[in-house]
Protein backbone atom coordinates (compact mmCIF):
# COMPACT_ATOMS: atom_id res chain seq x y z
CA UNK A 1 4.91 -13.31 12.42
CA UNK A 2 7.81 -14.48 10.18
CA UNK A 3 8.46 -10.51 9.41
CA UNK A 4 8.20 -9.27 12.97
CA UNK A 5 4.78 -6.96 12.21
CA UNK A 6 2.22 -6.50 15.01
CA UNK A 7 -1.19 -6.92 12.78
CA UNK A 8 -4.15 -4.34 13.55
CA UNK A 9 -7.44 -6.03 11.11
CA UNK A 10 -10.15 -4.20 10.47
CA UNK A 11 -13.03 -6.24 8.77
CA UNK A 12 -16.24 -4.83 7.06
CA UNK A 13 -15.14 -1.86 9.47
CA UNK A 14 -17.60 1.85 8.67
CA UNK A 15 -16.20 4.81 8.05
CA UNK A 16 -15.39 5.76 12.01
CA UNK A 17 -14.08 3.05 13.26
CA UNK A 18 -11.82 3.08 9.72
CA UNK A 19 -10.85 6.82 10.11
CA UNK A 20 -10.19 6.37 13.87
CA UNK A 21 -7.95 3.22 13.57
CA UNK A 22 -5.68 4.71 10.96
CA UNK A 23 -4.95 7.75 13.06
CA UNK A 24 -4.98 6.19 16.29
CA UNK A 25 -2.17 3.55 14.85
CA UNK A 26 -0.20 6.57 12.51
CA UNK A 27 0.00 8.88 15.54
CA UNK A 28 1.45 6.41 18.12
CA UNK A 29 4.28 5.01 16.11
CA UNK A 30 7.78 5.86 16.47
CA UNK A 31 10.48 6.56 14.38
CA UNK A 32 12.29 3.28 14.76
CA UNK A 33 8.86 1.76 13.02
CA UNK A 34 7.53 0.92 10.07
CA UNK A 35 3.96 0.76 8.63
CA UNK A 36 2.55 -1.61 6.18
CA UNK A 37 -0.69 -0.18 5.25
CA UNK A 38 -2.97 -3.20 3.44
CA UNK A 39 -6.43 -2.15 2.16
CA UNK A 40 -8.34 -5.12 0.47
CA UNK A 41 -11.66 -3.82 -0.10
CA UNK A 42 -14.01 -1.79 -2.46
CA UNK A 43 -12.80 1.43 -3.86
CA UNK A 44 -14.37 4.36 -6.44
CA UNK A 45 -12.38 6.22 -8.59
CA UNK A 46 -13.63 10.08 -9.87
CA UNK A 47 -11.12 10.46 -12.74
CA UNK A 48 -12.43 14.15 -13.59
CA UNK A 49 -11.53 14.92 -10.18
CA UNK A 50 -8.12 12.97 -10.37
CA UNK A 51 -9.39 11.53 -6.60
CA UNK A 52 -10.01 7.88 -5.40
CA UNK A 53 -11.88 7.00 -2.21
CA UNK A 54 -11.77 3.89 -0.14
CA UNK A 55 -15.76 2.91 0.09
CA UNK A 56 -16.11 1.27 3.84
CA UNK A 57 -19.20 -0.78 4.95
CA UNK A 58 -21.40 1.94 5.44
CA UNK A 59 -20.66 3.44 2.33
CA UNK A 60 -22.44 3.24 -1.04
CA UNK A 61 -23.68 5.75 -4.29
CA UNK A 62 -26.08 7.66 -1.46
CA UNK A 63 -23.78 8.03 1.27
CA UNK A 64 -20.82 9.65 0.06
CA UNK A 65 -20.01 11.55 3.16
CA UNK A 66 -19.04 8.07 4.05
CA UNK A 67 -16.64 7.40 1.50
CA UNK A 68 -12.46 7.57 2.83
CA UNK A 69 -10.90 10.25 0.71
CA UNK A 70 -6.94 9.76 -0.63
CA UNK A 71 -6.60 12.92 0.81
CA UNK A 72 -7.56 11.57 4.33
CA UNK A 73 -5.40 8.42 4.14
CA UNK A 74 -2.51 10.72 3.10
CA UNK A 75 -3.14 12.62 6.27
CA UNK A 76 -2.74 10.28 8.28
CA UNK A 77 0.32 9.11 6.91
CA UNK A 78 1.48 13.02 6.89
CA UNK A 79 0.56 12.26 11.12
CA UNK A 80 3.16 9.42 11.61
CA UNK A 81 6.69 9.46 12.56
CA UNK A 82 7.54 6.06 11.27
CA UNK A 83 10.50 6.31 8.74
CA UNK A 84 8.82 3.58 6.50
CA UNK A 85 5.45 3.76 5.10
CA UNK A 86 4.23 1.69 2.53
CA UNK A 87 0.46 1.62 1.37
CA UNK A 88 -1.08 -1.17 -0.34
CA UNK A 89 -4.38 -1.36 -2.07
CA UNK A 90 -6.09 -4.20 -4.21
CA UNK A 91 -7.81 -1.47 -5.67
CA UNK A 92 -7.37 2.16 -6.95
CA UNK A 93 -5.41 4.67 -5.49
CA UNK A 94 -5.37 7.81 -7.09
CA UNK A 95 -4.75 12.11 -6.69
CA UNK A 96 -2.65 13.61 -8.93
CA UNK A 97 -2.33 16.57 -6.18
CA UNK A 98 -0.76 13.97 -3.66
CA UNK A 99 1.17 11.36 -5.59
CA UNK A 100 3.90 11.49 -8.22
CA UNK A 101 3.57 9.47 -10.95
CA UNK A 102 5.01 6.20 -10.99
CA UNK A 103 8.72 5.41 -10.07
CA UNK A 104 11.45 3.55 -11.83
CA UNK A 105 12.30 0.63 -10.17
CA UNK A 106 15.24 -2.23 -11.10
CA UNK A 107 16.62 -5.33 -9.09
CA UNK A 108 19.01 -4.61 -6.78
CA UNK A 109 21.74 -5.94 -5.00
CA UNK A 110 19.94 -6.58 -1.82
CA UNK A 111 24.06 -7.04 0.02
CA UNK A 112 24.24 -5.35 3.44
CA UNK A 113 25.63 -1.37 1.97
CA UNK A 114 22.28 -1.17 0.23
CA UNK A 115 20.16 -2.31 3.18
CA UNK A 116 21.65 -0.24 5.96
CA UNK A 117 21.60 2.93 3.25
CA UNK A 118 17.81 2.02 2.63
CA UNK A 119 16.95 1.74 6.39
CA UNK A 120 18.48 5.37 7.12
CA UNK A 121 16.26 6.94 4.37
CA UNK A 122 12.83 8.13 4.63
CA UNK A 123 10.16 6.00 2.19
CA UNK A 124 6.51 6.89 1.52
CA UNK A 125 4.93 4.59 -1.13
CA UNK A 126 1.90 3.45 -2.42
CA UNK A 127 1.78 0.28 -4.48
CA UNK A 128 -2.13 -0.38 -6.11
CA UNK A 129 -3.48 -3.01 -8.65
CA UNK A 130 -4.21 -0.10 -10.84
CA UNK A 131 -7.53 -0.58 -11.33
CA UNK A 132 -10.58 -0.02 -9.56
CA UNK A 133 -12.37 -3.21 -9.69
CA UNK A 134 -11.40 -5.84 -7.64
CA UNK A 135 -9.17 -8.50 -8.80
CA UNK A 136 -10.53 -11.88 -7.77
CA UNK A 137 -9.38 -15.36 -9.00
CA UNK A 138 -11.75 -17.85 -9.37
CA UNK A 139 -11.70 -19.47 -5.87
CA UNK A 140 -12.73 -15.97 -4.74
CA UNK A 141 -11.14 -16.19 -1.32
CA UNK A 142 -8.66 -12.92 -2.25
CA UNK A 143 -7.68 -11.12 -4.95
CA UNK A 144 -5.12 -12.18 -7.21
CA UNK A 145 -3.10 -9.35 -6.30
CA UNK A 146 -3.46 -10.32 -2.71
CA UNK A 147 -2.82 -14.15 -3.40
CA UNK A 148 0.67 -13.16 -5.54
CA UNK A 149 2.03 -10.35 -2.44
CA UNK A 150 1.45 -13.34 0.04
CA UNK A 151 3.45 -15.72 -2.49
CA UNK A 152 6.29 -13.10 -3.06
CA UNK A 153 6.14 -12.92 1.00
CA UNK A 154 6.09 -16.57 2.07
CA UNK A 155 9.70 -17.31 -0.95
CA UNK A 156 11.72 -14.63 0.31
CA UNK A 157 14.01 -16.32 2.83
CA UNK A 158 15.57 -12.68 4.73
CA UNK A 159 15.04 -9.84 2.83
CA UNK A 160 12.92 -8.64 0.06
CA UNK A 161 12.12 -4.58 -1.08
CA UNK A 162 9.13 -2.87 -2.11
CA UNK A 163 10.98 -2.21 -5.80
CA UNK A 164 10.91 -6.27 -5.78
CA UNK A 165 7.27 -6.32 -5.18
CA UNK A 166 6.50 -4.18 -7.38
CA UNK A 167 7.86 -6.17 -10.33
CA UNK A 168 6.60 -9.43 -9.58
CA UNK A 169 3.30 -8.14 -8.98
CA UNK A 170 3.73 -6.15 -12.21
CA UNK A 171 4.53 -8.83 -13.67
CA UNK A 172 2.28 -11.62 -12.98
CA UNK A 173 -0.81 -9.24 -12.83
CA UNK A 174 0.02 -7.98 -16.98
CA UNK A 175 0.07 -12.14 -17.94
CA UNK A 176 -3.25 -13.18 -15.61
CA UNK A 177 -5.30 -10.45 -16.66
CA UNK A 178 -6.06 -8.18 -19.53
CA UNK A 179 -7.09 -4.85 -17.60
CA UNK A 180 -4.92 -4.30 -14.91
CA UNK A 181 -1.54 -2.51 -14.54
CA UNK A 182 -0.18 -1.76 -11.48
CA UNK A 183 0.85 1.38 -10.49
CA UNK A 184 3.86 2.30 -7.78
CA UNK A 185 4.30 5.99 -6.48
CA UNK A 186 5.75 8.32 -4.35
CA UNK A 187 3.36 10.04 -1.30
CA UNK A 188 3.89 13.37 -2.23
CA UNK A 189 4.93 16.04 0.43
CA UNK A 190 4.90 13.50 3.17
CA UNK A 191 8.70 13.16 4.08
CA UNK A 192 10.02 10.84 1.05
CA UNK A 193 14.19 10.79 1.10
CA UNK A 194 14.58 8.42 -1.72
CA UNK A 195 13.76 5.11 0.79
CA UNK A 196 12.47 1.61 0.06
CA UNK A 197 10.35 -0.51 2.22
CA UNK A 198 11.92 -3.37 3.41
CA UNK A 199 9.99 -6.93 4.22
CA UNK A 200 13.00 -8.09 6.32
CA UNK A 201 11.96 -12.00 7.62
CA UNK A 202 13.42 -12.63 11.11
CA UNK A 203 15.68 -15.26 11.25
């Protein structure tokens, strides 16, 4: 509510009703929308194959005709017309075919030039823990990744960008654990003009 998104939750969804809910939602949107995609769930990682797959509740080592291909998530983002895209995962998210590696990002002045610049360009991100084991604290209600993006959500009092994110997640994550480095990338091939996302809280 506080930044103006309608939410769309999809819990221990299967691979259709996963694969059908992403495009459905992609397709419709305009371009005066953006699209906060936030996957908090099981992934698998094939390094050899530089791939990652999103492993939904009817997925496991036997059914891998079940398992959510990179590939297919990036197609559905390829489907949208929404100017801003950003995809978030607690997980892995790999394919060296579809991403660039990872981006440069400093603070910026977040003044009103840099805002309305940022809002004209296209962005296509993808912002992962890094890993592919899931990052829990030791409450075990969500992963400490999840925990610190809802923190770095709830401070920000108007405007906060994905570059922002980033860092704090980067971080916090490097001092609270010993294995996991976030990674933040480009979407190659899928209409990236040099964009940010914007969290912009209404006021």
């Amino acid at each position: 509510e506080k930044y103006d998104f309608n939410v769309h939750l999809m819990i221990n969804a299967d691979y259709e009703t996963t694969i059908n809910n992403l495009f459905s939602i992609t397709k419709k949107l305009t371009k005066d929308d953006k699209l906060l995609i936030y996957y908090d769930g099981h992934s698998l990682s094939i390094q050899e194959m530089g791939r990652s797959y999103w492993i939904p509740i009817d997925g496991d080592k036997e059914s891998r005709s079940k398992w959510i291909s990179s590939s297919a998530i990036v197609d559905a983002i390829k489907s949208t017309k929404a100017k801003h895209v950003l995809l978030m995962s607690n997980e892995c998210f790999i394919d060296g075919p579809l991403l660039r590696g990872d981006i440069k990002t400093t603070s910026k002045n977040l003044n009103e030039v840099y805002i309305k610049k940022m809002l004209a360009r296209m962005s296509r991100l993808v912002i992962s823990a890094g890993g592919c084991e899931p990052v829990i604290n030791e409450t075990g209600d969500h992963s400490i990744f999840t925990k610190k993006f809802i923190n770095i959500l709830n401070e920000n009092k108007y405007v906060v960008d994905s570059s922002h994110v980033f860092e704090k997640l980067r971080e916090y994550l490097i001092s609270e654990t010993s294995s996991v480095t976030p990674s933040m990338g480009l979407i190659h091939r899928t209409g990236h003009d040099g964009g940010v996302f914007l969290f912009m809280a209404k006021k």
